[in-house]
Protein backbone atom coordinates (compact mmCIF):
# COMPACT_ATOMS: atom_id res chain seq x y z
CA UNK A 1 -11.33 60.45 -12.54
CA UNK A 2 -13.84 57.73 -12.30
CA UNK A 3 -12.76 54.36 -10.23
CA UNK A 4 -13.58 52.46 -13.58
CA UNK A 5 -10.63 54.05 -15.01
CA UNK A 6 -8.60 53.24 -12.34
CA UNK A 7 -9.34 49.43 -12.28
CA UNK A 8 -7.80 47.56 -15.41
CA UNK A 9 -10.46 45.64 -17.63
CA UNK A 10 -9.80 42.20 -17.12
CA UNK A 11 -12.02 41.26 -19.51
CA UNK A 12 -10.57 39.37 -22.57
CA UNK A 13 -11.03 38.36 -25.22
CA UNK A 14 -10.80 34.32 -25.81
CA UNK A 15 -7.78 33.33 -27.73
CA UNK A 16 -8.81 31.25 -31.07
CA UNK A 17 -7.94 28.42 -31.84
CA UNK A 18 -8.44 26.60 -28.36
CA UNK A 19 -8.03 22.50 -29.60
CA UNK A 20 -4.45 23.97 -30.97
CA UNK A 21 -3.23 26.03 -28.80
CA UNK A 22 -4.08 23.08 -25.82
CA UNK A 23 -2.97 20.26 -27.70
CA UNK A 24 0.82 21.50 -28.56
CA UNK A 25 0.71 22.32 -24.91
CA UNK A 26 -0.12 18.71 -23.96
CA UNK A 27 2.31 17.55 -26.98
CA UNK A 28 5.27 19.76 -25.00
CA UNK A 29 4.09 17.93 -21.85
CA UNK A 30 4.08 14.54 -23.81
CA UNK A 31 7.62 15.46 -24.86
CA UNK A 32 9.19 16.47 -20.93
CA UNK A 33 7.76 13.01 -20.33
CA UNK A 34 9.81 11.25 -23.21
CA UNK A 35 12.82 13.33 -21.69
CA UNK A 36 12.72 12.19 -18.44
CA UNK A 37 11.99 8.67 -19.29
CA UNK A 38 14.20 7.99 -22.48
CA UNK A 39 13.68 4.30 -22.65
CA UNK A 40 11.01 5.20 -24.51
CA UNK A 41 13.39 5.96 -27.22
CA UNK A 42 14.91 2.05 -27.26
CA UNK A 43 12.75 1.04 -29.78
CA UNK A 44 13.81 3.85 -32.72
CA UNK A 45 17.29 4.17 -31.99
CA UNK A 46 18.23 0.44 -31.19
CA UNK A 47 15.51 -0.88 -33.42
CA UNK A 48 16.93 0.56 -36.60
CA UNK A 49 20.74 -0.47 -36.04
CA UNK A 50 20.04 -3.84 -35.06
CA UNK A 51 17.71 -4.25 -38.14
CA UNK A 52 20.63 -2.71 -40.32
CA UNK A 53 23.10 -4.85 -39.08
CA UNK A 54 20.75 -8.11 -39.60
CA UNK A 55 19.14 -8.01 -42.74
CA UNK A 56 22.90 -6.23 -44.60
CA UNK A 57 25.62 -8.37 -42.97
CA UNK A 58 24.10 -11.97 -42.59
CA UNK A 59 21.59 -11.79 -45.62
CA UNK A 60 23.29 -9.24 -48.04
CA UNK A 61 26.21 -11.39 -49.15
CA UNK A 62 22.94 -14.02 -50.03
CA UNK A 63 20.38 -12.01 -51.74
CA UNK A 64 22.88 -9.18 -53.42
CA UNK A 65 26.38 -10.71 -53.76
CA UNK A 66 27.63 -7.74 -51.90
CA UNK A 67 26.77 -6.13 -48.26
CA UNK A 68 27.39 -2.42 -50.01
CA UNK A 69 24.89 -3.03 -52.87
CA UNK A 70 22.31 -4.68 -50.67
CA UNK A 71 22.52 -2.05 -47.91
CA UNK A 72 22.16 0.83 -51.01
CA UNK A 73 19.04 -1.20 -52.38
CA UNK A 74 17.76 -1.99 -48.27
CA UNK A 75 18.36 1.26 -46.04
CA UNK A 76 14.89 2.85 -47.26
CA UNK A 77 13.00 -0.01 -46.57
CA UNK A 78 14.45 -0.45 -43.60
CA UNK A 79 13.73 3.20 -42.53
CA UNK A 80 10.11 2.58 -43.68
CA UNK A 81 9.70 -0.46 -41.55
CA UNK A 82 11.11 0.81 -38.57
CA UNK A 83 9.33 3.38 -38.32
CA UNK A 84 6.29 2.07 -39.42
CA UNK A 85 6.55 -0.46 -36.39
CA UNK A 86 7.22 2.26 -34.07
CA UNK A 87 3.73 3.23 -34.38
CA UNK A 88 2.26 0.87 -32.52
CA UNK A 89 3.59 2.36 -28.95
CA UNK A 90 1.08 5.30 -29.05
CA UNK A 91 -1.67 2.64 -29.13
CA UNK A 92 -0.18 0.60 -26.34
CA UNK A 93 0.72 3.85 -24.41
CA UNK A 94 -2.96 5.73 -24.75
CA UNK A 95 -4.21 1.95 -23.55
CA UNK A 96 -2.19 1.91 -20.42
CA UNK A 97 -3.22 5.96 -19.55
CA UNK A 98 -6.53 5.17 -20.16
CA UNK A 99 -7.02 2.17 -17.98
CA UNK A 100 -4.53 3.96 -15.38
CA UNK A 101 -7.17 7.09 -15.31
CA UNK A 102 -4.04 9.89 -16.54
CA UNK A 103 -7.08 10.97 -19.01
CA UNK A 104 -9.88 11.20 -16.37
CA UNK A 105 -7.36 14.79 -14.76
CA UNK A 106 -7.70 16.38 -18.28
CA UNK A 107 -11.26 15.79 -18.28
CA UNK A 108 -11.37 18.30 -15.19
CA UNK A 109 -9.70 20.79 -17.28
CA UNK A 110 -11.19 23.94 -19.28
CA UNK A 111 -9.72 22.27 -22.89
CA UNK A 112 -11.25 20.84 -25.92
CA UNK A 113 -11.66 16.85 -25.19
CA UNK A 114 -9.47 15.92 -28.15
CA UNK A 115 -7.06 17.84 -27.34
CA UNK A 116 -4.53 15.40 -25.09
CA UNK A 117 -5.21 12.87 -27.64
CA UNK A 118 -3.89 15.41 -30.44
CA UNK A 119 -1.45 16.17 -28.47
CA UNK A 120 0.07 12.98 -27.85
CA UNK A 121 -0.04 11.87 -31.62
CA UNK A 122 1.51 15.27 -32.50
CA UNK A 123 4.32 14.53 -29.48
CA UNK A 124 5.31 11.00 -31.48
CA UNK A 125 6.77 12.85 -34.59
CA UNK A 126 9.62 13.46 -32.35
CA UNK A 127 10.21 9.43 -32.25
CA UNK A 128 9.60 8.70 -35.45
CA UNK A 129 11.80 11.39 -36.42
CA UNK A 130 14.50 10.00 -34.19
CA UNK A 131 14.11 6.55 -36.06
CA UNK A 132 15.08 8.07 -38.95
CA UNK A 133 18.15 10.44 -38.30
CA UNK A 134 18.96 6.91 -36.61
CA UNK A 135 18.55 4.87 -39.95
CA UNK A 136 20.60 7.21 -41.89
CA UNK A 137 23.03 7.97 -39.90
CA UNK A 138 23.73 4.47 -39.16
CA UNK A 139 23.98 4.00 -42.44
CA UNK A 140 26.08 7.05 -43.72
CA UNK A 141 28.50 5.46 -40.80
CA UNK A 142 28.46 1.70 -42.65
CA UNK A 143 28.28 3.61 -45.98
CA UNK A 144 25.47 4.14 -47.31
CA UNK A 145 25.63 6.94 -49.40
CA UNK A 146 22.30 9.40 -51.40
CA UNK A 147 22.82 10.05 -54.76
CA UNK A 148 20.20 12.89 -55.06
CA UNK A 149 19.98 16.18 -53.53
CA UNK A 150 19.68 16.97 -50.37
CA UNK A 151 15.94 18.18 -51.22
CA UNK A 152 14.83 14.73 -52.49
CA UNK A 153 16.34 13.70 -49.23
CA UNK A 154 14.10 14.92 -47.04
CA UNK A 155 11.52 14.62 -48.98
CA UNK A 156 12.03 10.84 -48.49
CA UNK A 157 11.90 11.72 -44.83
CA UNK A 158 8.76 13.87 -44.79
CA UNK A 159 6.80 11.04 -46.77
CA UNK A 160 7.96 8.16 -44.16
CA UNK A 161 6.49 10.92 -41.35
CA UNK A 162 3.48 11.55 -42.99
CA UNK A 163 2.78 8.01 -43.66
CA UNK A 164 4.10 7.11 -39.74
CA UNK A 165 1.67 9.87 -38.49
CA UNK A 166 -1.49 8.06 -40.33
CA UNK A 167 -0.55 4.50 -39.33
CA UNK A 168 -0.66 6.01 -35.96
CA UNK A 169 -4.03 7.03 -35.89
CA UNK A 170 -5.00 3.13 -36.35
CA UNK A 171 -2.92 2.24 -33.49
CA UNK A 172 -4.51 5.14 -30.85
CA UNK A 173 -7.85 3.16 -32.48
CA UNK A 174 -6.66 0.15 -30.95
CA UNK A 175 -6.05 1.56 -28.08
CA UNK A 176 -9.35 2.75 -27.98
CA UNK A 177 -10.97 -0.59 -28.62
CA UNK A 178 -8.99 -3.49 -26.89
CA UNK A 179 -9.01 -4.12 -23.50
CA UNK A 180 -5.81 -4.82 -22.93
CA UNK A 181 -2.53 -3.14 -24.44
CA UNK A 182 -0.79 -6.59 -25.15
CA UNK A 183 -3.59 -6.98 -27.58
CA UNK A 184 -2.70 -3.69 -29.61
CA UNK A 185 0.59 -4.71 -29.78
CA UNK A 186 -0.40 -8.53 -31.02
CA UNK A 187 -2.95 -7.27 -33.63
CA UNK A 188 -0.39 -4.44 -34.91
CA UNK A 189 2.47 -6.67 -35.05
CA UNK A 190 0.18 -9.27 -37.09
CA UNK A 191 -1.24 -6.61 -39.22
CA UNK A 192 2.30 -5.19 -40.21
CA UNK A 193 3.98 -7.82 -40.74
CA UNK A 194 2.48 -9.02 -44.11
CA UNK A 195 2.65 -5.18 -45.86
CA UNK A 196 6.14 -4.96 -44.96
CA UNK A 197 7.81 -8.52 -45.67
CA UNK A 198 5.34 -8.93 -48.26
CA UNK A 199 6.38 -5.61 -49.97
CA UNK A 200 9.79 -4.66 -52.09
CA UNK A 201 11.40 -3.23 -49.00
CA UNK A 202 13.77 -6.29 -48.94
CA UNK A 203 13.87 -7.97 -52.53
CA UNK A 204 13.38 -7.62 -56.13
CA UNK A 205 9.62 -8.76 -56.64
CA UNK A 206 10.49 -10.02 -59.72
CA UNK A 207 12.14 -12.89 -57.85
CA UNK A 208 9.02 -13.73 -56.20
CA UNK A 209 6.01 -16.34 -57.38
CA UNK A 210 3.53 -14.46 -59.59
CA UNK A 211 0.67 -14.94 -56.40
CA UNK A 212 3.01 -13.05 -53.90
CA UNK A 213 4.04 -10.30 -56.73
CA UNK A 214 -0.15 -9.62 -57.25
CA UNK A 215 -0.08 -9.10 -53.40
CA UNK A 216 2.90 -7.00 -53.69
CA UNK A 217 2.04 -4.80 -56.31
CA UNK A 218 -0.91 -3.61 -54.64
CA UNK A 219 0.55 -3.62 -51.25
CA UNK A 220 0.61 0.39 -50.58
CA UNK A 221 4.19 -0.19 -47.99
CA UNK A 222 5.52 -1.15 -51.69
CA UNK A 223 4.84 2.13 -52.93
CA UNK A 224 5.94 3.91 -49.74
CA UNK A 225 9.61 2.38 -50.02
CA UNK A 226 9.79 2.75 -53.87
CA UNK A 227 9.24 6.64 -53.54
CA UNK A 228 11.88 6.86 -50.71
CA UNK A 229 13.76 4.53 -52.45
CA UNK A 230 13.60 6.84 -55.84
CA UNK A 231 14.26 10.13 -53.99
CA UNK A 232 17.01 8.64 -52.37
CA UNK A 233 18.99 6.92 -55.24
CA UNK A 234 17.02 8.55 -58.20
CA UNK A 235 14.07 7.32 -60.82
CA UNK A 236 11.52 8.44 -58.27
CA UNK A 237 8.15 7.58 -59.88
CA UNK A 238 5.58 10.32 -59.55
CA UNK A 239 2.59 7.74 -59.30
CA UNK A 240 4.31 5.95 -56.52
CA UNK A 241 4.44 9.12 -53.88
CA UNK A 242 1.10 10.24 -55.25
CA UNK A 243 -0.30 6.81 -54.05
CA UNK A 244 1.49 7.16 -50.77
CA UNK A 245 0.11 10.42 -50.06
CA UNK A 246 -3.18 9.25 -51.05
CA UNK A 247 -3.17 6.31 -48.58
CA UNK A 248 -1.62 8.39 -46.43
CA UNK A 249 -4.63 10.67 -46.84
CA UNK A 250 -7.37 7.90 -46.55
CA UNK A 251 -6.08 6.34 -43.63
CA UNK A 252 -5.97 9.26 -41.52
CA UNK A 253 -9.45 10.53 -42.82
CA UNK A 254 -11.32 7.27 -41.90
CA UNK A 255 -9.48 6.28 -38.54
CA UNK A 256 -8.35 9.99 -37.01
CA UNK A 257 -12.12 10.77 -36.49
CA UNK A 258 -13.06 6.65 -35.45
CA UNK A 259 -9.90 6.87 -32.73
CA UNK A 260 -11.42 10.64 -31.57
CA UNK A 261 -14.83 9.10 -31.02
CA UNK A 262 -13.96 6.19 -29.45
CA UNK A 263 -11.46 8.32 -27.16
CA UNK A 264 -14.03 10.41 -26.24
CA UNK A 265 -16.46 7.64 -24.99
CA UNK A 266 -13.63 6.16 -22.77
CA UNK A 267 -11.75 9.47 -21.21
C-alpha cells in the first residue's frame, strides 16, 4: 500500500456560493450582538406602543369620533411608519463601525468584501420584524381586530419587510456618505417625515386641500399603507401592492449597488 493512500486528500473543493454563505454568517454574528445588547431593540418595541397610544387615545376621539374606529382605520399606518423609521439605525450603526475601524478586521479576512455589509442589512429583518409582532400585538391587546385571513395577514407583513429592507439600503448609503452619524439620522428623519405625515397613514385625503392630496396621491408610503391597510380589513387594491413592490424594487436596484460601492471605498 502506497503512503498516498494512507494520507487523506485534503484537498477540497471550494464551497459555492462564498458572498452567501459569509454574509448569513456575519448576519448570525450581527444578531449575538443585538442579543447581548437589547437596547437596540427600544426603538421597535417602545416606538410602536407609544405611537399607538398617541395618535388613538388623544387624537382618535378628534379625527374619528371613536378611539376603536380610528385605531381599525390607523394600526397599518402606524406599523408602516414605525418601521419605516426604524431604518435609519443601520445607517447610523454602519457610520459609527466604520469610523470606529470594526470593518477594517473583516478586511483581513478570506470573504467577499460585501459580505459584512450584506450581512448586517440581512441581520435588521429581525428588528423590523420585531416592530411589527409589536404593532399588532399591541393592538390585538387594545382591540384591534383583522377581518381577513390569516394569509392576507402576513402578506401585509411581508410587504412592510420588503419595503423596510429597501428603505434600508438608502440609509447604509448615508452611512456611507456623511461624515458623521448624527447627520444620517437628521437627513433620514427630514426625508421621512413628509412621505409619511403627508400620506393616508393617518387621515382620509379627501379631507385634505387639493395641493396636499396631488402630493399624496403620488406619495408611494400612500400606497404602502393602503395595501396593508386592504389586506388587513379587506378591498385590497391590486395596483396599490403592485406599486409598492415596484418601488420597493427600484429603490433597492438603484441604492443597494450605490451603498456597496461606496462601502467598499471606505472599509
Amino acid at each position: 500500500m502506497s503512503a498516498a493512500t494512507l494520507v487523506p486528500d485534503r484537498t477540497t473543493t471550494p464551497a459555492p456560493f462564498p458572498l452567501v454563505r459569509h454574509s448569513a454568517a456575519l448576519a448570525g454574528r450581527a444578531l449575538k450582538k443585538m442579543r447581548r445588547t437589547p437596547e437596540q431593540f427600544f426603538d421597535v418595541t417602545l416606538q410602536p406602543i407609544i405611537f399607538i397610544v398617541v395618535f388613538v387615545y388623544l387624537f382618535g376621539g378628534a379625527i374619528a369620533g371613536s378611539t376603536h374606529d380610528y385605531l381599525q382605520f390607523v394600526l397599518p399606518g402606524l406599523m408602516a411608519q414605525t418601521v419605516l423609521f426604524s431604518t435609519i439605525a443601520i445607517g447610523v450603526n454602519l457610520n459609527t463601525d466604520i469610523k470606529e475601524g470594526v470593518f477594517d478586521r473583516f478586511r483581513s479576512l478570506p470573504i467577499p468584501r460585501s459580505a459584512p455589509l450584506v450581512g448586517a442589512v440581512a441581520a435588521e429583518g429581525v428588528r423590523y420584524a420585531t416592530s411589527i409582532a409589536v404593532t399588532l400585538g399591541f393592538g390585538y391587546v387594545i382591540g384591534y381586530r383583522a377581518t381577513t385571513n390569516v394569509w392576507s395577514v402576513l402578506a401585509g407583513c411581508a410587504l412592510v419587510l420588503l419595503v423596510a429592507w429597501a428603505l434600508c439600503w438608502i440609509a447604509v448609503f448615508l452611512g456611507m456618505v456623511l461624515r458623521e452619524s448624527g447627520s444620517v439620522q437628521g437627513i433620514g428623519f427630514i426625508a421621512l417625515f413628509p412621505l409619511t405625515f403627508g400620506s393616508s397613514m393617518f387621515v382620509d385625503p379627501e379631507t385634505m386641500p387639493g395641493w396636499l392630496q396631488a402630493w399624496v396621491n403620488i406619495n408611494p408610503v400612500t400606497h404602502l399603507t393602503d395595501a396593508v391597510r386592504g389586506l388587513f380589513t379587506g378591498g385590497a387594491e391590486s395596483g396599490d401592492i403592485l406599486i409598492t413592490l415596484g418601488m420597493a424594487g427600484a429603490i433597492t436596484a438603484v441604492f443597494a449597488p450605490l451603498a456597496v460601492r461606496a462601502y467598499r471605498r471606505k472599509a
